[in-house]
Protein backbone atom coordinates (compact mmCIF):
# COMPACT_ATOMS: atom_id res chain seq x y z
CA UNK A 1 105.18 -16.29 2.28
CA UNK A 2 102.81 -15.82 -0.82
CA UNK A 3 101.50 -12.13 -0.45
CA UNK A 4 99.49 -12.47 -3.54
CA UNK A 5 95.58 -12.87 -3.78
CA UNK A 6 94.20 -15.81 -5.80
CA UNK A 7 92.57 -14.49 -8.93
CA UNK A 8 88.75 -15.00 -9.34
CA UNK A 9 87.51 -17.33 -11.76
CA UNK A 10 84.72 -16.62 -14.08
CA UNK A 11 82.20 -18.41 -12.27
CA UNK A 12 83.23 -17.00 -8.67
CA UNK A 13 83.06 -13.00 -10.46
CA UNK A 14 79.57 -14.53 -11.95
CA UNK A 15 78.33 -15.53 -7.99
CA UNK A 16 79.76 -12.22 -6.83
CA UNK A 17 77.81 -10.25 -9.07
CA UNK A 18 74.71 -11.68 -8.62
CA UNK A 19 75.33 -11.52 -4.89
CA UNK A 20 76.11 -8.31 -5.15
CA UNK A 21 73.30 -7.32 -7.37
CA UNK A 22 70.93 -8.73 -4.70
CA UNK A 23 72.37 -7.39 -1.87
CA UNK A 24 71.66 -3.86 -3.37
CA UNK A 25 68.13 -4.90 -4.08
CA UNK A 26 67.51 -5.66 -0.63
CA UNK A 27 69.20 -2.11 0.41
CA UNK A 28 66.44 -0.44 -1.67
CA UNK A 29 63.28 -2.58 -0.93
CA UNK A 30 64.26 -2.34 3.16
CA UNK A 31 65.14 1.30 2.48
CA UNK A 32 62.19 1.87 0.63
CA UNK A 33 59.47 0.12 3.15
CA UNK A 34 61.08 1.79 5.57
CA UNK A 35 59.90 5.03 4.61
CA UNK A 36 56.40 3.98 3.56
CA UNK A 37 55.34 2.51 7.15
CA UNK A 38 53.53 4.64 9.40
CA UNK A 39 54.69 2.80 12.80
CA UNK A 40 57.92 4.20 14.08
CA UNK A 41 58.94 1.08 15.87
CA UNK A 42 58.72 -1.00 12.37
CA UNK A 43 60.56 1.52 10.40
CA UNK A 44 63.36 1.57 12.72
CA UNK A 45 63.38 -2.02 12.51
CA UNK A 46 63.75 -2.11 8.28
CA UNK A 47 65.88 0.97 8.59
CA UNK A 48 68.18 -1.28 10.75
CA UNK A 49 67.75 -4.45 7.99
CA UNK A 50 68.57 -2.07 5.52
CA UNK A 51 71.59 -1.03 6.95
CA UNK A 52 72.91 -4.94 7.65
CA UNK A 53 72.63 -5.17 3.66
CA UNK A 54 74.67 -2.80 2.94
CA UNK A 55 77.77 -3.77 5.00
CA UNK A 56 76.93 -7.06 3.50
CA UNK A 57 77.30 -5.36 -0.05
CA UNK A 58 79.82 -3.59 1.16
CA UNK A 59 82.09 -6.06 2.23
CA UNK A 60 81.49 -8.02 -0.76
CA UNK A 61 82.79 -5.48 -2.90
CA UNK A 62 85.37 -4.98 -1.06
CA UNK A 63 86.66 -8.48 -1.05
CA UNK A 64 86.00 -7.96 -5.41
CA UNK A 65 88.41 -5.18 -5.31
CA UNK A 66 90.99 -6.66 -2.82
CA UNK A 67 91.59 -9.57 -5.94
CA UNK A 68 91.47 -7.48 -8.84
């Protein structure tokens, strides 16, 4: 069995961090409206969008570091 992880081309590490880099845009601008809306109820609701970003950035960094 081949316990080894594929290495990562150039163009896949070029997808990644663009992916990544837009993942943590959306983190901020959720984040960031978030805080600026007066209605609880629709803050809660970016709050939560915010969140889902950031596992999503998470676990693509994650997956970067498990093949370097």
């Amino acid at each position: 069995m081949n316990t080894t992880t594929p290495e990562l081309t150039a163009r896949n590490l070029a997808i990644l961090n663009d992916q990544l880099g837009a993942e943590a845009l959306l983190v901020h601008k959720f984040a960031q409206a978030a805080q600026s809306v007066q209605d609880q109820a629709i803050s809660s609701q970016l709050s939560s969008i915010s969140q889902l970003h950031r596992k999503h950035y998470d676990s693509l960094l994650n997956y970067l570091n498990s093949h370097q």
